[in-house]
PDB file of N, CA and C in Angstrom:
ATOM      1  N   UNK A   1     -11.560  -8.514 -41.395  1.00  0.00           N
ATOM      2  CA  UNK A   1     -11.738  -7.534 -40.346  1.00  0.00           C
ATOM      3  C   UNK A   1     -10.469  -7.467 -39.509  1.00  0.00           C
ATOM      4  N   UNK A   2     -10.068  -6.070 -39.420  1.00  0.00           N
ATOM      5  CA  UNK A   2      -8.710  -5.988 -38.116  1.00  0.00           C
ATOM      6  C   UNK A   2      -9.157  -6.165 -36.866  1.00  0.00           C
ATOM      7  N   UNK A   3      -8.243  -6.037 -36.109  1.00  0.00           N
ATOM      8  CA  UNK A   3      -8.734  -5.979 -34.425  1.00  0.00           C
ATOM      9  C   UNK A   3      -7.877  -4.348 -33.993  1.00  0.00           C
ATOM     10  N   UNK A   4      -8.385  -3.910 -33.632  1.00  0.00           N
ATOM     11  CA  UNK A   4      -7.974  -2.558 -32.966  1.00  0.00           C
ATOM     12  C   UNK A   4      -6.893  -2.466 -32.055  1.00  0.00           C
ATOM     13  N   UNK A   5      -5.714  -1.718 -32.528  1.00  0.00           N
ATOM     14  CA  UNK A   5      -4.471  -1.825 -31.170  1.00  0.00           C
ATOM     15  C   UNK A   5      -4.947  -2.000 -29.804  1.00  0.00           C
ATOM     16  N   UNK A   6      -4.412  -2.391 -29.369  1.00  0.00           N
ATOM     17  CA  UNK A   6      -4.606  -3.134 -27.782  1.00  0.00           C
ATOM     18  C   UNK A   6      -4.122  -1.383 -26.865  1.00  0.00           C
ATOM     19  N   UNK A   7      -5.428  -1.896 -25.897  1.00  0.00           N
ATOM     20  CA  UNK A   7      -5.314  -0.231 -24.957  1.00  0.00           C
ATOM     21  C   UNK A   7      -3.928  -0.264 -24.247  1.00  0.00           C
ATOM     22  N   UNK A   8      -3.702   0.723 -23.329  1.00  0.00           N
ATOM     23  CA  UNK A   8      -3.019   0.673 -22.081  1.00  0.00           C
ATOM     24  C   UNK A   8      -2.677  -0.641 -21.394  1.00  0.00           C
ATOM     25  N   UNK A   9      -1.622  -0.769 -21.277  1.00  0.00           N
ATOM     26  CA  UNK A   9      -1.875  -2.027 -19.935  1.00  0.00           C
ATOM     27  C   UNK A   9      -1.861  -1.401 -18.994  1.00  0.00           C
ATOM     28  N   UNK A  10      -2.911  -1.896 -18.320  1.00  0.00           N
ATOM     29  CA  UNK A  10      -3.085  -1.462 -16.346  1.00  0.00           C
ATOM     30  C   UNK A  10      -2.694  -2.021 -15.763  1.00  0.00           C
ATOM     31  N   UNK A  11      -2.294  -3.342 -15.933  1.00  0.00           N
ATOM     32  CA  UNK A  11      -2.047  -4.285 -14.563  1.00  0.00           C
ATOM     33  C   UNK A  11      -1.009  -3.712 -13.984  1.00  0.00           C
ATOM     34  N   UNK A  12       0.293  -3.301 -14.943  1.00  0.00           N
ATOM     35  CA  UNK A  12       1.500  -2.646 -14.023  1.00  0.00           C
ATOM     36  C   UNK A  12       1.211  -1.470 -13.163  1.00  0.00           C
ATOM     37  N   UNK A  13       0.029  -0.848 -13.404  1.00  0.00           N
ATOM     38  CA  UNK A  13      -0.086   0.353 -12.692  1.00  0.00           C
ATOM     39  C   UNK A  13      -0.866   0.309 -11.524  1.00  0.00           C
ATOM     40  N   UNK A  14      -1.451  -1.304 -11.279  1.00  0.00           N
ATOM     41  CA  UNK A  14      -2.381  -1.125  -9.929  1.00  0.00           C
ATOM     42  C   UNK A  14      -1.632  -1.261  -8.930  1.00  0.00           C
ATOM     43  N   UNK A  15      -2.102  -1.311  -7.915  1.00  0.00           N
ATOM     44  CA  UNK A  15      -1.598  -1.258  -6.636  1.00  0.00           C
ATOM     45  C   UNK A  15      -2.873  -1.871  -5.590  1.00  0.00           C
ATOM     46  N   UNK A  16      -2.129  -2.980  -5.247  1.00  0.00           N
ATOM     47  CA  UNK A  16      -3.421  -3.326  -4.214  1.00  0.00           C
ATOM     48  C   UNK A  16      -2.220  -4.143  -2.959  1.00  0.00           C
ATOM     49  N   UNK A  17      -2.724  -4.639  -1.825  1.00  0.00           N
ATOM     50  CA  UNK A  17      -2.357  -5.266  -1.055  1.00  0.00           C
ATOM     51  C   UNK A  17      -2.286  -7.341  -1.455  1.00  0.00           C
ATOM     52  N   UNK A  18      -0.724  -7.229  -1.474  1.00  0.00           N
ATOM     53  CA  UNK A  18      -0.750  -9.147  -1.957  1.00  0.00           C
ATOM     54  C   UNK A  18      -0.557  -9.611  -0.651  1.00  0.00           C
ATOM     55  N   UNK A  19      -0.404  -9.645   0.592  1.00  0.00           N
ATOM     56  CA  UNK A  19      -0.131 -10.591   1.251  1.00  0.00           C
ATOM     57  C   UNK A  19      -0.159  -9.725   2.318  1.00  0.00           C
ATOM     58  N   UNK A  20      -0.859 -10.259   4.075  1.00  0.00           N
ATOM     59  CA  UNK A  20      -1.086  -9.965   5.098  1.00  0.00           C
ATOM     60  C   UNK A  20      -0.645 -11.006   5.892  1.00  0.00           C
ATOM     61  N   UNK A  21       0.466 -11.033   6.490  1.00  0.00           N
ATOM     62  CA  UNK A  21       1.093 -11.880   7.445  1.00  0.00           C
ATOM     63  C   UNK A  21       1.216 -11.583   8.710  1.00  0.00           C
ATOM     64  N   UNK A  22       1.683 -12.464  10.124  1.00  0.00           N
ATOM     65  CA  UNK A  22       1.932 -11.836  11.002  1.00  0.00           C
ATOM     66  C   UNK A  22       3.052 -11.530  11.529  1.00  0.00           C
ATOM     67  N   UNK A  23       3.716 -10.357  10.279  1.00  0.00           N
ATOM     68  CA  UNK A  23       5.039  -9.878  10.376  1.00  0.00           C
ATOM     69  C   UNK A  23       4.497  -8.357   9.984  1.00  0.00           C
ATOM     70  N   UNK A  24       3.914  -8.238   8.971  1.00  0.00           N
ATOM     71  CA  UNK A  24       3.309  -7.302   8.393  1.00  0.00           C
ATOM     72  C   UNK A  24       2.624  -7.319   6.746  1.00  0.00           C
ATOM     73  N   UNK A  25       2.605  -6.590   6.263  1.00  0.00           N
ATOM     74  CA  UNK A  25       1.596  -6.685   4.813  1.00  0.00           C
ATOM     75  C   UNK A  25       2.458  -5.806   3.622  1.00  0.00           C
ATOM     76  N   UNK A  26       2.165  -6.727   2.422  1.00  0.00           N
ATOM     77  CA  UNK A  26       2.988  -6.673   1.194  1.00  0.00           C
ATOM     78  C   UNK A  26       1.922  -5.604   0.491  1.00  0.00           C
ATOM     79  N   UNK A  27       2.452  -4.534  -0.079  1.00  0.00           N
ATOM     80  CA  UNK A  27       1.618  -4.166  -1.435  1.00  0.00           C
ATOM     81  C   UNK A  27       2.245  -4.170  -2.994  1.00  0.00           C
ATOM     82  N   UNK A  28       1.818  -4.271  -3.400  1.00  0.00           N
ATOM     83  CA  UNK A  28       2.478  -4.030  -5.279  1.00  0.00           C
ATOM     84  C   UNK A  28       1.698  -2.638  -5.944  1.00  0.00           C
ATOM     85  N   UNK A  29       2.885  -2.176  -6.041  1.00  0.00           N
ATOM     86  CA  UNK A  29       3.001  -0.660  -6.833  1.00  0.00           C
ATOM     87  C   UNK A  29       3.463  -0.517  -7.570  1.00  0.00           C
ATOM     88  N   UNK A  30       2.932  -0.311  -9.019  1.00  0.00           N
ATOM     89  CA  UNK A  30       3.825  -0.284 -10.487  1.00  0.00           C
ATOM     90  C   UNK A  30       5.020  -0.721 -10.598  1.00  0.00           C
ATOM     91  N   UNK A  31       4.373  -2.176 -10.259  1.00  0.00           N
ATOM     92  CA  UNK A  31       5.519  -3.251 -10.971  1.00  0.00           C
ATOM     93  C   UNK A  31       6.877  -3.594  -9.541  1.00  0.00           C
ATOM     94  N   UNK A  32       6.515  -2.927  -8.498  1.00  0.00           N
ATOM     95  CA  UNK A  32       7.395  -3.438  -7.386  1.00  0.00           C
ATOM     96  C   UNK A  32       6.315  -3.631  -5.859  1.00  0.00           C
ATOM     97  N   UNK A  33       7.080  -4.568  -5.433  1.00  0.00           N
ATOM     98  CA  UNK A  33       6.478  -5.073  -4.029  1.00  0.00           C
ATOM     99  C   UNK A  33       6.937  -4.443  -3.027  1.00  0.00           C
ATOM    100  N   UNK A  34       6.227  -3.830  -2.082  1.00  0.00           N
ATOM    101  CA  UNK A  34       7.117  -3.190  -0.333  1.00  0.00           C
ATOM    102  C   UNK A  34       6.396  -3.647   0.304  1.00  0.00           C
ATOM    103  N   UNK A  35       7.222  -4.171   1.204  1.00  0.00           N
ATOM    104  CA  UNK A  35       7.225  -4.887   2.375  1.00  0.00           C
ATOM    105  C   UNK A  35       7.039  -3.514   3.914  1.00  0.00           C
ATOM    106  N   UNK A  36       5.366  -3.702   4.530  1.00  0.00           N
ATOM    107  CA  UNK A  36       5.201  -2.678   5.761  1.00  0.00           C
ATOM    108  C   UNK A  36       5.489  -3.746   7.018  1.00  0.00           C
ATOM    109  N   UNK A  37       6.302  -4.060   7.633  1.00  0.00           N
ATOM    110  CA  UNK A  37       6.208  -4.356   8.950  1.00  0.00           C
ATOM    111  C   UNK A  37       5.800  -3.150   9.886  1.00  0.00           C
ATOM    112  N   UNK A  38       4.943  -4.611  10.805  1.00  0.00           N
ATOM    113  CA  UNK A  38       4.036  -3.620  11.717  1.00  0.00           C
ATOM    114  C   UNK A  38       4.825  -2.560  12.707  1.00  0.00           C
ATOM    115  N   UNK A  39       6.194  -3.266  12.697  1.00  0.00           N
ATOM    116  CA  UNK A  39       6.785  -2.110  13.952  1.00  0.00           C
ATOM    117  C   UNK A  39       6.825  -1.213  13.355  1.00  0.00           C
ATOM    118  N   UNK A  40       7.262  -1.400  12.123  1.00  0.00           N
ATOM    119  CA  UNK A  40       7.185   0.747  11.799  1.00  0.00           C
ATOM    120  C   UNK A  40       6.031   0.874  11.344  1.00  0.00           C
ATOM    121  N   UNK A  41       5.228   0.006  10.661  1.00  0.00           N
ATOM    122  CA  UNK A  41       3.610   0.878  10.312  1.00  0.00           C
ATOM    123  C   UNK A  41       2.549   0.207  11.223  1.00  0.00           C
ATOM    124  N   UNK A  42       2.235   0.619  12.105  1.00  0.00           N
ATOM    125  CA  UNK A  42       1.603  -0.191  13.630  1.00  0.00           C
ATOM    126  C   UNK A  42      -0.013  -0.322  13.220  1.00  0.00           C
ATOM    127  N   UNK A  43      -0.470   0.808  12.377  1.00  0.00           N
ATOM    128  CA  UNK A  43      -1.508   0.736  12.046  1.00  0.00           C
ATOM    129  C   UNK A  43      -2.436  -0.725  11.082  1.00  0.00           C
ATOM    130  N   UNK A  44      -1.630  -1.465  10.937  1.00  0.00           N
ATOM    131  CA  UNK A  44      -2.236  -1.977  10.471  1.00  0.00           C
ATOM    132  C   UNK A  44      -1.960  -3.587  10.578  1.00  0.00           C
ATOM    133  N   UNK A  45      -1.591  -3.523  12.004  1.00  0.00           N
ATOM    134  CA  UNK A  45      -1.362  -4.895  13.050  1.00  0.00           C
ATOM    135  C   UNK A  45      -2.587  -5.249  13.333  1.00  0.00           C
ATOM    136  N   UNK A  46      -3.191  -4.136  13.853  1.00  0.00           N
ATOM    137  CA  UNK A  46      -5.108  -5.057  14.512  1.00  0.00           C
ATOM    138  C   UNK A  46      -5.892  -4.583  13.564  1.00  0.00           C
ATOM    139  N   UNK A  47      -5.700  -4.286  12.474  1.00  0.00           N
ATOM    140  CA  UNK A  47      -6.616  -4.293  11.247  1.00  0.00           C
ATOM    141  C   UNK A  47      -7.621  -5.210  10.633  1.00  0.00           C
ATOM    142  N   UNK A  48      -8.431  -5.031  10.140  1.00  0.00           N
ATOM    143  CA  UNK A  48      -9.592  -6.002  10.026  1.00  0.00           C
ATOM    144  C   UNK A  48      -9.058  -6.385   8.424  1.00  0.00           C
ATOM    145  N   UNK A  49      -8.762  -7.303   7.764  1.00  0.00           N
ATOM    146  CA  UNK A  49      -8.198  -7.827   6.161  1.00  0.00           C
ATOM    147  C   UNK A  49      -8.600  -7.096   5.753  1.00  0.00           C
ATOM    148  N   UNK A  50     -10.245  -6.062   5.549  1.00  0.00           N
ATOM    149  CA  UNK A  50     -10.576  -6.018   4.401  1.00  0.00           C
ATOM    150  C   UNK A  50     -10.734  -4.306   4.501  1.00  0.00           C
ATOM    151  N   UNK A  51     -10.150  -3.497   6.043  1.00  0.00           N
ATOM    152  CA  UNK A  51      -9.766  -2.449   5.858  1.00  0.00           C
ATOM    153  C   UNK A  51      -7.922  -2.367   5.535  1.00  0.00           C
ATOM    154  N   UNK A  52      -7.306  -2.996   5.225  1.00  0.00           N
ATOM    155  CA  UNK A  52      -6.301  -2.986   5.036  1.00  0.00           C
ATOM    156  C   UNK A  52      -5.753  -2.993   3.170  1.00  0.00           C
ATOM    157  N   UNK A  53      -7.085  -4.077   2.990  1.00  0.00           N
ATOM    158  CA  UNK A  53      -6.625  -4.142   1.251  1.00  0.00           C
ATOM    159  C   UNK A  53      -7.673  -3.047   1.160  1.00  0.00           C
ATOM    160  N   UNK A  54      -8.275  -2.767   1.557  1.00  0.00           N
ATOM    161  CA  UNK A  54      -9.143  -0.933   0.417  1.00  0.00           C
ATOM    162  C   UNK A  54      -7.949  -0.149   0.543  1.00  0.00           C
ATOM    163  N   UNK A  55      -7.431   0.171  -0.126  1.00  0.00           N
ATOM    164  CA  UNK A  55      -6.391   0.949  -0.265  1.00  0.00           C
ATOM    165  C   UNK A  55      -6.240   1.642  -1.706  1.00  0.00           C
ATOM    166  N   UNK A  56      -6.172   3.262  -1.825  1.00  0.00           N
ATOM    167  CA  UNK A  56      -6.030   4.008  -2.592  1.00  0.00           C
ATOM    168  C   UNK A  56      -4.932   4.776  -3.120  1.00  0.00           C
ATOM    169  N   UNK A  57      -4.702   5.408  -4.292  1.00  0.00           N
ATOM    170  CA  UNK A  57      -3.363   5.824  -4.970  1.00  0.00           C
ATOM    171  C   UNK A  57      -4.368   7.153  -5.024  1.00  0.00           C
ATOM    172  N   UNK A  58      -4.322   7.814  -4.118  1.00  0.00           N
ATOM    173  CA  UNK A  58      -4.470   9.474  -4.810  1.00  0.00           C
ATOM    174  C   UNK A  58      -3.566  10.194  -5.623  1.00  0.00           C
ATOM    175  N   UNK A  59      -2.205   9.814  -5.748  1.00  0.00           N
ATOM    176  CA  UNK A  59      -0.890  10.318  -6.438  1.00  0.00           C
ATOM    177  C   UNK A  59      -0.232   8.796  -6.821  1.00  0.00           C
ATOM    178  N   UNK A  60       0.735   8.947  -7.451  1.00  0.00           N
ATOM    179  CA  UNK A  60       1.520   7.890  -7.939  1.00  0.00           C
ATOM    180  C   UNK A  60       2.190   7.216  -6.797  1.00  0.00           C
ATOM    181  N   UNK A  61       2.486   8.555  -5.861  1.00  0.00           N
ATOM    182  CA  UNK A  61       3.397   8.191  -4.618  1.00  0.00           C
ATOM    183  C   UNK A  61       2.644   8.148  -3.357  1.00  0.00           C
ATOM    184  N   UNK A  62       1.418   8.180  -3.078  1.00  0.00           N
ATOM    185  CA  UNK A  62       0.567   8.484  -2.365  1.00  0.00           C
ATOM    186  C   UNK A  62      -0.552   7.707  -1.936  1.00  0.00           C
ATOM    187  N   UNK A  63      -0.451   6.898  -0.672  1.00  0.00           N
ATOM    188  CA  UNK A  63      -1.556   6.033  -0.551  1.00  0.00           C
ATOM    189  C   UNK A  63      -2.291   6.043   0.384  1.00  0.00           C
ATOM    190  N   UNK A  64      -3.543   5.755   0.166  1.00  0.00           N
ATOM    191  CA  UNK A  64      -4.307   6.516   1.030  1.00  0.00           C
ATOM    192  C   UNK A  64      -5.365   5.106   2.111  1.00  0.00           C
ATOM    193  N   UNK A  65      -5.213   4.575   3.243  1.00  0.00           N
ATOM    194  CA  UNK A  65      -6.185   3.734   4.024  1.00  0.00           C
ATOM    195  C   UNK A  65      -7.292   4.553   4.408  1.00  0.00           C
ATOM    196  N   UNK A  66      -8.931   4.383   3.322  1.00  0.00           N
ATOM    197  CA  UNK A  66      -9.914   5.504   3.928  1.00  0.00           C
ATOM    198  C   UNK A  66     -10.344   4.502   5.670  1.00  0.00           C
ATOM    199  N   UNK A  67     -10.563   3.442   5.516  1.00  0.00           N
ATOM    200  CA  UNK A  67     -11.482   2.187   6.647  1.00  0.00           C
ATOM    201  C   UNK A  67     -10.463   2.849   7.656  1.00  0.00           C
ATOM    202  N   UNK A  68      -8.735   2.896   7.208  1.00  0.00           N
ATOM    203  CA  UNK A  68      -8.270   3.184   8.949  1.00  0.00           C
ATOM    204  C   UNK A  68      -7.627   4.293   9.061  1.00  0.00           C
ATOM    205  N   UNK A  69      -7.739   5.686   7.778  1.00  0.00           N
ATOM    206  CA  UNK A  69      -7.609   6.892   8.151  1.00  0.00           C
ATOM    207  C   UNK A  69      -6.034   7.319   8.206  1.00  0.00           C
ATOM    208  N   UNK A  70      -5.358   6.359   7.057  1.00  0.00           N
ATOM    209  CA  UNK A  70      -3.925   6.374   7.174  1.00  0.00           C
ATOM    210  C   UNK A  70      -3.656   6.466   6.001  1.00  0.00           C
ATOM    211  N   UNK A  71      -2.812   7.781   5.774  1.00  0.00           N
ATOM    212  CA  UNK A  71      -1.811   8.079   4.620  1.00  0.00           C
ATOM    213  C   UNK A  71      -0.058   8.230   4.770  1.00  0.00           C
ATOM    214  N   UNK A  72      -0.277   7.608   3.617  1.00  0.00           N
ATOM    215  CA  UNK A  72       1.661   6.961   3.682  1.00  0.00           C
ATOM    216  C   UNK A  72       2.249   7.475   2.239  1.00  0.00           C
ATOM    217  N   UNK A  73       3.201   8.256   2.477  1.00  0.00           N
ATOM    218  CA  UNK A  73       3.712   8.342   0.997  1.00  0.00           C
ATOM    219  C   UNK A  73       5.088   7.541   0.596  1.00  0.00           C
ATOM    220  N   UNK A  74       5.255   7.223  -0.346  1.00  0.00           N
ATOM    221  CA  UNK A  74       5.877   5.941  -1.141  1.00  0.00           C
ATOM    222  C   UNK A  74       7.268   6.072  -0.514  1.00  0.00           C
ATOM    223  N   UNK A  75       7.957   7.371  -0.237  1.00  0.00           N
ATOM    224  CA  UNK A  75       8.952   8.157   0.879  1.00  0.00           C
ATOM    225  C   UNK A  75       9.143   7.145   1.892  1.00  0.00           C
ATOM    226  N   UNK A  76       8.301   7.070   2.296  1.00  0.00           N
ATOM    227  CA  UNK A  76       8.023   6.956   3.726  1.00  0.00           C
ATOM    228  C   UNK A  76       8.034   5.637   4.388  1.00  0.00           C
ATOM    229  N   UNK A  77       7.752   4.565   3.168  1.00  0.00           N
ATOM    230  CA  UNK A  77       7.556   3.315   2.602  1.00  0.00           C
ATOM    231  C   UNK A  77       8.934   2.445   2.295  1.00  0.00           C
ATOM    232  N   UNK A  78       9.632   3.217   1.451  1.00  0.00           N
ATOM    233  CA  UNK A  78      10.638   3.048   1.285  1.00  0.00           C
ATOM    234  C   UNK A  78      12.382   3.491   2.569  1.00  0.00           C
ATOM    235  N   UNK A  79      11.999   4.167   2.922  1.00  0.00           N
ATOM    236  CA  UNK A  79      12.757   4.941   3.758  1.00  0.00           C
ATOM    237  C   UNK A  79      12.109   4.943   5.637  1.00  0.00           C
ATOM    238  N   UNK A  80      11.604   4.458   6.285  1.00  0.00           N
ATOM    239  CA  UNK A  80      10.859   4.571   7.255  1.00  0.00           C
ATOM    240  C   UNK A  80      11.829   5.315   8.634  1.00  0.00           C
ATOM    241  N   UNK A  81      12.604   5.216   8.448  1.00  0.00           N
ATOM    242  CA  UNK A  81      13.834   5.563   9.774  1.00  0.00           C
ATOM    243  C   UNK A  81      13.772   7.017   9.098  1.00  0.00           C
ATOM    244  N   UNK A  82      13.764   7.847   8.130  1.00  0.00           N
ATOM    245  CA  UNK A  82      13.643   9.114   7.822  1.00  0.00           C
ATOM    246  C   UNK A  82      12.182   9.664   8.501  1.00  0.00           C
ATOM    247  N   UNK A  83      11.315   8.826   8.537  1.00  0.00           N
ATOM    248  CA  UNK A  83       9.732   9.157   9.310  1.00  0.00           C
ATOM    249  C   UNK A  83       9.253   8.668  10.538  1.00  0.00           C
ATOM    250  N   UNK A  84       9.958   9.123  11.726  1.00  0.00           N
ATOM    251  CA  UNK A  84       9.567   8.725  13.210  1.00  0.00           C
ATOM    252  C   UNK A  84       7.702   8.650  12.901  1.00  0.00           C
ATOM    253  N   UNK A  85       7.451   7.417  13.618  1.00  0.00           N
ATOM    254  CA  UNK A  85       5.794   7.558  13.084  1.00  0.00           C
ATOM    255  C   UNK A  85       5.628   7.786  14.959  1.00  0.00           C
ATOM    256  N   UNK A  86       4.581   8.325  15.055  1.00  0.00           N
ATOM    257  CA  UNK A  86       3.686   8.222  16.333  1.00  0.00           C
ATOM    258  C   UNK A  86       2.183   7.881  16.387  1.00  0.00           C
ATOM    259  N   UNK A  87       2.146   6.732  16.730  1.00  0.00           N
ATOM    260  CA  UNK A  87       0.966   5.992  17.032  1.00  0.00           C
ATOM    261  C   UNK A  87       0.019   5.548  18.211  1.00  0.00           C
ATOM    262  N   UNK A  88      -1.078   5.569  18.143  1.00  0.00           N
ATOM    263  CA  UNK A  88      -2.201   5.303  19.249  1.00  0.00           C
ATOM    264  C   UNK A  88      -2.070   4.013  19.514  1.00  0.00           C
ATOM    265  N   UNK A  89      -1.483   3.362  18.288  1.00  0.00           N
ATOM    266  CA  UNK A  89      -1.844   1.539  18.254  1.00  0.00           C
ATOM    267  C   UNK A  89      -1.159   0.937  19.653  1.00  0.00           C
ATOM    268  N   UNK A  90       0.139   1.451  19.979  1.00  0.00           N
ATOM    269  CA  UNK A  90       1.178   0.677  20.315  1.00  0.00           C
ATOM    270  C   UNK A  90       0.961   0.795  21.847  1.00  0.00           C
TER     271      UNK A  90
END
């Protein structure tokens, strides 16, 4: 008996939150790590852990916090001084 080619790998393609510090919070996105400090992403300094890791990819570049109502695109992530943020948090 054969075994059937092996599917897709997914693991490179998830994206979840690895690490919540009190500097700010790591995510991994197809195969790379970004680093959010809270001064530029404020939202998610008094965050509760487990609204912070629900976190969604509506687009490749596109992530979506439903628990705290915050969307960030990968832009924005990478580049933050291009995106003056304005926040309630601070």
């Amino acid at each position: 008996m054969k075994s059937e080619k092996a599917g897709i790998v997914t693991s490179e393609n998830r994206t979840e939150v690895t690490n919540v510090s009190s500097h700010g919070i790591w995510i991994y996105h197809i195969g790379k790590e970004y680093f959010l400090d809270y001064d530029k992403f404020p939202w998610f300094k008094n965050a509760k852990i487990g609204e912070v890791v629900n976190i969604e990819t509506p687009s490749e570049e596109h992530f979506y916090w439903p628990d705290l109502d915050v969307d960030l695109h990968l832009e924005s992530i990478k580049h933050p001084e291009k995106f003056p943020l304005i926040s309630k948090e601070n």
